[in-house]
Every structure is written in C-alpha cells, then in structure tokens.
N, C-alpha and C. Protein backbone atom coordinates (compact mmCIF):
# COMPACT_ATOMS: atom_id res chain seq x y z
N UNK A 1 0.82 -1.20 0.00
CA UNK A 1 0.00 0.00 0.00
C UNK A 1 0.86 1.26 0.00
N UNK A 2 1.93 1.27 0.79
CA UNK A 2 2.49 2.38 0.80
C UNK A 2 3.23 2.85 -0.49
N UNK A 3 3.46 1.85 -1.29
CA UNK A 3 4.30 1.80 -2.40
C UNK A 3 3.48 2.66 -3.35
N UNK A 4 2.08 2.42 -3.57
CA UNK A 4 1.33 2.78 -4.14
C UNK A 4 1.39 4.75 -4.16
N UNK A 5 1.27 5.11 -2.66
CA UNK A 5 1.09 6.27 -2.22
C UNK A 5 2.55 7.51 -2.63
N UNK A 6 3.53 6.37 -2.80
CA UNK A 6 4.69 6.97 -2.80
C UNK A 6 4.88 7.26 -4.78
N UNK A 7 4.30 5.98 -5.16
CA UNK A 7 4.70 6.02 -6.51
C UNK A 7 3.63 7.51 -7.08
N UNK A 8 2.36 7.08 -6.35
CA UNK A 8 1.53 8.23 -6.80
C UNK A 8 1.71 9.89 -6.76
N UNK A 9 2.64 10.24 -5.49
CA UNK A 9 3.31 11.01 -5.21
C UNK A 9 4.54 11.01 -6.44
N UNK A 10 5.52 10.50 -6.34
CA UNK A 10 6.51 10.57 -7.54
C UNK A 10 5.67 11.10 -8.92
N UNK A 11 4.71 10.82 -9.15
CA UNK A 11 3.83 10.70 -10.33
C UNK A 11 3.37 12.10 -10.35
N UNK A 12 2.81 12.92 -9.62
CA UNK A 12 1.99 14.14 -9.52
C UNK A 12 3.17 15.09 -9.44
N UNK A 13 4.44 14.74 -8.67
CA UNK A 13 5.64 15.62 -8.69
C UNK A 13 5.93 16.14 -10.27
N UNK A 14 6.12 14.50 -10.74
CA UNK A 14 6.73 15.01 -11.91
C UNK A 14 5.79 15.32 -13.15
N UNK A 15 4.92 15.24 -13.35
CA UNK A 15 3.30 15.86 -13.88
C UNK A 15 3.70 16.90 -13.98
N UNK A 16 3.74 17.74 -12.36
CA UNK A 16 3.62 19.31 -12.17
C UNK A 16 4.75 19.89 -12.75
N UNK A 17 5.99 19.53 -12.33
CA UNK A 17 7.40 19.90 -13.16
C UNK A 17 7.00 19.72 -14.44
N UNK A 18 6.97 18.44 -14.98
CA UNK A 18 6.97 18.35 -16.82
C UNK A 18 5.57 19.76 -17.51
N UNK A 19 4.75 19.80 -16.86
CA UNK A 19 3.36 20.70 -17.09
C UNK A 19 4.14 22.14 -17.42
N UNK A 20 4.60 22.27 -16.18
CA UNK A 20 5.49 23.94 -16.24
C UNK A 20 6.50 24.33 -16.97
N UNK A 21 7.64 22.55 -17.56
CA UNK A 21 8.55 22.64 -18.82
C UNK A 21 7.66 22.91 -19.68
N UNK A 22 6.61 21.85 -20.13
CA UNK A 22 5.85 21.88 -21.61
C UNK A 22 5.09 22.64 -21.90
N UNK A 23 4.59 23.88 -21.02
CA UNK A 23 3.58 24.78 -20.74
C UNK A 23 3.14 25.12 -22.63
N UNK A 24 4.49 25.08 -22.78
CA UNK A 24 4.09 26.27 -24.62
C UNK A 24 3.26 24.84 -25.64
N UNK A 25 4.41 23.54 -25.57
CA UNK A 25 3.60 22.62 -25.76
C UNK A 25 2.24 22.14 -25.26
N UNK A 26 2.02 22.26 -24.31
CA UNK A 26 0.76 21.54 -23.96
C UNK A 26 -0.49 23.11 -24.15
N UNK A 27 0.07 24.52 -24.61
CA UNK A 27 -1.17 24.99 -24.97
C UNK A 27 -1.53 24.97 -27.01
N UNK A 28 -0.07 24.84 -27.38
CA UNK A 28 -0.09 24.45 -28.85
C UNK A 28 -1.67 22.81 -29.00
N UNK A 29 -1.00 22.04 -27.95
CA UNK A 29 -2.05 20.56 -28.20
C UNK A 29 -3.19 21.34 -27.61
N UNK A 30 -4.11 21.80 -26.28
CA UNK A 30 -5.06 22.27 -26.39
C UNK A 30 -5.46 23.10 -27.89
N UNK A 31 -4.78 23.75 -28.20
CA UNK A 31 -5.40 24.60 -29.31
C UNK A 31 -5.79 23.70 -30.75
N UNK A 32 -5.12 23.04 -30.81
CA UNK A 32 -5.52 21.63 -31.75
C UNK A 32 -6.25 21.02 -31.34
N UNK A 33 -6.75 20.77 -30.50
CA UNK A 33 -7.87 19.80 -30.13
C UNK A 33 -9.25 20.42 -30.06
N UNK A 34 -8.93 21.89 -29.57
CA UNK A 34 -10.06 22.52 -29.24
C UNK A 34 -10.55 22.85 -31.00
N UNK A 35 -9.85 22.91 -31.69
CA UNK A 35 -9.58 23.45 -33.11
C UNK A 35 -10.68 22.06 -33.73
N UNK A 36 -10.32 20.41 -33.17
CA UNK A 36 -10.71 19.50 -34.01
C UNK A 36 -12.30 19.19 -33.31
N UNK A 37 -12.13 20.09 -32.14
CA UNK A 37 -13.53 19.58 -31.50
C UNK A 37 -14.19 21.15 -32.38
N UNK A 38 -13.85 21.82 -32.51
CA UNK A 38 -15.38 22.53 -33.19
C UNK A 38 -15.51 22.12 -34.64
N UNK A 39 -14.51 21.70 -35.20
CA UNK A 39 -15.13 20.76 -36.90
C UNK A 39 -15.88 19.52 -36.37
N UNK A 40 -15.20 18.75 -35.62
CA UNK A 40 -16.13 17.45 -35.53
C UNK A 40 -17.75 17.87 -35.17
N UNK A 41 -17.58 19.10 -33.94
CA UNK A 41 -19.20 19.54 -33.37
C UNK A 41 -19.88 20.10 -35.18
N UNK A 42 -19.17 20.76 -35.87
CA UNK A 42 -19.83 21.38 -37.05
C UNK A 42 -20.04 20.56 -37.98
N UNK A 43 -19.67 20.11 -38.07
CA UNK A 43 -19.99 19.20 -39.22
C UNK A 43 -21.19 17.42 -38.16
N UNK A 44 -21.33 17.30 -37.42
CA UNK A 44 -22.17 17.01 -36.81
C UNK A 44 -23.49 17.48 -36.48
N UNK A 45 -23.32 18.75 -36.61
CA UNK A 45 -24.61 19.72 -36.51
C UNK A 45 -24.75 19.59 -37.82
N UNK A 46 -23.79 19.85 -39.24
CA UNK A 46 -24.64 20.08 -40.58
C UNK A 46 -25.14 18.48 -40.72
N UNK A 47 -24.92 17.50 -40.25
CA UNK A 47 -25.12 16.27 -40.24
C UNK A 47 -26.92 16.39 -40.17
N UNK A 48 -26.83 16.51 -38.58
CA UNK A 48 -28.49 16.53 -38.54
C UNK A 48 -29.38 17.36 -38.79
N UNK A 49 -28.88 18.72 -39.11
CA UNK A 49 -29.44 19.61 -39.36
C UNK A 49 -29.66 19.23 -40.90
N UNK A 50 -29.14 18.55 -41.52
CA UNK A 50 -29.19 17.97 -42.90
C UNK A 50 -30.48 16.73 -42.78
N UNK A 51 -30.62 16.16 -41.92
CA UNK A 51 -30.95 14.86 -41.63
C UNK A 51 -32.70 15.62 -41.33
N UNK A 52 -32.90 16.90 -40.71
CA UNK A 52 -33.99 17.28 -40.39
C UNK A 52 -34.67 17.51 -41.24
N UNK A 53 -33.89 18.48 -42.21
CA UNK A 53 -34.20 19.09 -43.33
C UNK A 53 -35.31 17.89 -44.34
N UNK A 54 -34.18 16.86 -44.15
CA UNK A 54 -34.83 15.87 -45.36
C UNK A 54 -36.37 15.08 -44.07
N UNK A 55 -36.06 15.06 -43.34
CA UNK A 55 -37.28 14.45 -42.46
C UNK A 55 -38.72 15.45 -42.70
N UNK A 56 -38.29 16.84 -42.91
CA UNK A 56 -39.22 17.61 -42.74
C UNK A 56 -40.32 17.89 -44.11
N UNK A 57 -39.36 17.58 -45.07
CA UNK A 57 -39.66 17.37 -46.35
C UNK A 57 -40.75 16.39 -47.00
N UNK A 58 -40.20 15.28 -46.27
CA UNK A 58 -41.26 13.97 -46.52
C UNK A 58 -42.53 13.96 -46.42
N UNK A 59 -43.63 12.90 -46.91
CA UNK A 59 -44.51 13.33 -46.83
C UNK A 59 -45.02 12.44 -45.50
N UNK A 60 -46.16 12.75 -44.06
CA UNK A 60 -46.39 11.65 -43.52
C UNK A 60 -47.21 10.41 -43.97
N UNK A 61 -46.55 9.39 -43.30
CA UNK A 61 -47.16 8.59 -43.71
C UNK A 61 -48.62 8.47 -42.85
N UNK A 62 -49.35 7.79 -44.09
CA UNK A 62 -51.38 7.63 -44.06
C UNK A 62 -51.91 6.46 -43.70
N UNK A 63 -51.69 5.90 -42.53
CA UNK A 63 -52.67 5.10 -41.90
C UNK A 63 -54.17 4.97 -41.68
N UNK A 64 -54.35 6.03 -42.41
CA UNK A 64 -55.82 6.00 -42.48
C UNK A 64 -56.80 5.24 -43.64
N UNK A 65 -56.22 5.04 -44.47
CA UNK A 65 -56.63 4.38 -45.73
C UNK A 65 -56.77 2.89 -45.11
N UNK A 66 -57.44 1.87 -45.41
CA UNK A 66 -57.51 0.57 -45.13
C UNK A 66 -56.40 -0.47 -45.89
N UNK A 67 -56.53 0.39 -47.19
CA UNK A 67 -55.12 -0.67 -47.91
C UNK A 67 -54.25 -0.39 -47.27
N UNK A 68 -53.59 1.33 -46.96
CA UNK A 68 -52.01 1.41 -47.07
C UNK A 68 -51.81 0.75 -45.38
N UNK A 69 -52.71 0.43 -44.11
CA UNK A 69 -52.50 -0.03 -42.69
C UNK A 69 -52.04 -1.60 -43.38
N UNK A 70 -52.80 -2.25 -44.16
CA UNK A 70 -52.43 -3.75 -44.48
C UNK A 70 -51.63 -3.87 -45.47
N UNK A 71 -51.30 -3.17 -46.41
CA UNK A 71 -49.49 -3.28 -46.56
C UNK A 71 -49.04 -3.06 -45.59
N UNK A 72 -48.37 -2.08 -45.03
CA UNK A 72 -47.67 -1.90 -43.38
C UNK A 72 -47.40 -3.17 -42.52
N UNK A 73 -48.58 -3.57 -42.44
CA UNK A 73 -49.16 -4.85 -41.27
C UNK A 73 -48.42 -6.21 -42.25
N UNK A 74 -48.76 -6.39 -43.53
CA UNK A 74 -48.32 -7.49 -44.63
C UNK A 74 -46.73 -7.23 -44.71
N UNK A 75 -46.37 -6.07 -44.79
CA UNK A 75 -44.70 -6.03 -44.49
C UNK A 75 -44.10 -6.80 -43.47
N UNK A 76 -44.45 -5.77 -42.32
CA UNK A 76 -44.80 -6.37 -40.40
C UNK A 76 -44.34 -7.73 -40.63
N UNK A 77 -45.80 -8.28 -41.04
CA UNK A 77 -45.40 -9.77 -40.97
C UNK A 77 -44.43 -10.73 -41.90
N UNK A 78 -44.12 -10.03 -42.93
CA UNK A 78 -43.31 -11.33 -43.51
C UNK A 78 -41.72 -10.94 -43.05
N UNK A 79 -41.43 -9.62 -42.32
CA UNK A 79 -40.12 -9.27 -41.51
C UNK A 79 -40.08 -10.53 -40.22
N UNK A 80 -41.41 -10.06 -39.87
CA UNK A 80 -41.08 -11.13 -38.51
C UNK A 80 -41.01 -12.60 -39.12
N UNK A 81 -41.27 -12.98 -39.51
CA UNK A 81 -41.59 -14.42 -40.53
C UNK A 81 -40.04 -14.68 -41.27
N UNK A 82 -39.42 -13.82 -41.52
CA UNK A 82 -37.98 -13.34 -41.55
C UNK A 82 -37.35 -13.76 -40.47
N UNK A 83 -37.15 -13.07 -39.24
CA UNK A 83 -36.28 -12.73 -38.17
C UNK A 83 -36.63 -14.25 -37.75
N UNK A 84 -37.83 -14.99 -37.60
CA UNK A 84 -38.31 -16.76 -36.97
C UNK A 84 -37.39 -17.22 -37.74
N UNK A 85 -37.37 -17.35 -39.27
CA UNK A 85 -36.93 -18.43 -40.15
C UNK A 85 -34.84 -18.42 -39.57
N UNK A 86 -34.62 -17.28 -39.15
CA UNK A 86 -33.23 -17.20 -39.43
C UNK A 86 -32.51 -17.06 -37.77
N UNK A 87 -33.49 -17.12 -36.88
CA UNK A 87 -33.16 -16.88 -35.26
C UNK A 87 -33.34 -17.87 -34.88
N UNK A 88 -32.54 -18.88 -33.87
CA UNK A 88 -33.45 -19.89 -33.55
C UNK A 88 -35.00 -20.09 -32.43
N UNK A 89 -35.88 -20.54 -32.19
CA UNK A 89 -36.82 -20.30 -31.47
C UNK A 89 -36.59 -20.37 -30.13
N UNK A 90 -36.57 -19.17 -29.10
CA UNK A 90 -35.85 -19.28 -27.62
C UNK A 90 -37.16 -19.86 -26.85
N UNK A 91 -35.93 -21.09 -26.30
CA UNK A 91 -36.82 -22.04 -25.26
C UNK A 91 -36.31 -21.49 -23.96
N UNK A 92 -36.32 -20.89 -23.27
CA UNK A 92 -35.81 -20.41 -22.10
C UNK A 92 -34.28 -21.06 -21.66
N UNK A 93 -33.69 -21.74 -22.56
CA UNK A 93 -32.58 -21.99 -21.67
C UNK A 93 -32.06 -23.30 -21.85
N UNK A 94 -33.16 -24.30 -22.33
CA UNK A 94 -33.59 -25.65 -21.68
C UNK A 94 -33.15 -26.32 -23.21
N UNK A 95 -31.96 -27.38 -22.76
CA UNK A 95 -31.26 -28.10 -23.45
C UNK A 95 -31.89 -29.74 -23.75
C-alpha cells in the first residue's frame, strides 16, 4: 500500500514539473484539439441539421386508408416471418 502512495506522489511531482517545462507545448495541443472539436461539433450539426431538413420534407405517412394499414401490417409480418426463419426459437434456456 504504501508503495502505491509513494509512486503516486513521484507521479503528480513530476506531472507538475513536466506541465510547467511543456507549458508552450501543452497549450499548442489544447489549441488543436479545441480546433478539431469545433469541426467534428460542425460538421455534426450540418449532419443533422441535414438529416432534419430531409425528415421535414417527406410526406407523412397515411394510416388511415384501409389498404395502405395492411401493406404496413403485410410487411410487419413477412419481416417477422424473416427474423423466426433465421433466429433460432428461444426455449428459455432448456437443453
């Protein structure tokens, strides 16, 4: 345990020394990072802000019609009829 306390100590010593050598370096790397975090945030925003655009555009879909609910429902089912044929059927466990 004590080893721990001592190494951790050695560790924060020399942190604080190396911090106060590299000072010019370590604000050059903040400024690059801070630099790559507002492209990644911007171009993440034109992402969904792109993504809205086209959502907003669309037309909704009409569940009200009797055909277009049973296509929907006739899809529905031959997906799940899908996911059975290719999953095996879970028996709880039991070998």
């Amino acid at each position: 345990m004590p080893i721990l306390l001592f190494g951790g100590l050695a560790a924060l010593i020399i942190g604080v020394v190396l911090f106060f050598c590299w000072v010019a370096a370590i604000g050059i790397l903040f400024k690059a990072l801070l630099s790559l975090t507002f492209i990644t945030g911007g171009v993440v925003a034109i992402y969904l802000g792109w993504e809205e655009f086209q959502d907003r555009n669309k037309p909704p879909l009409d569940f009200s019609s009797p055909d277009e609910a049973d296509r929907y429902k006739a899809e529905a089912h031959a997906y799940q009829t899908e996911i059975n044929e290719v999953s095996p059927p879970e028996d709880g466990g039991a070998s």
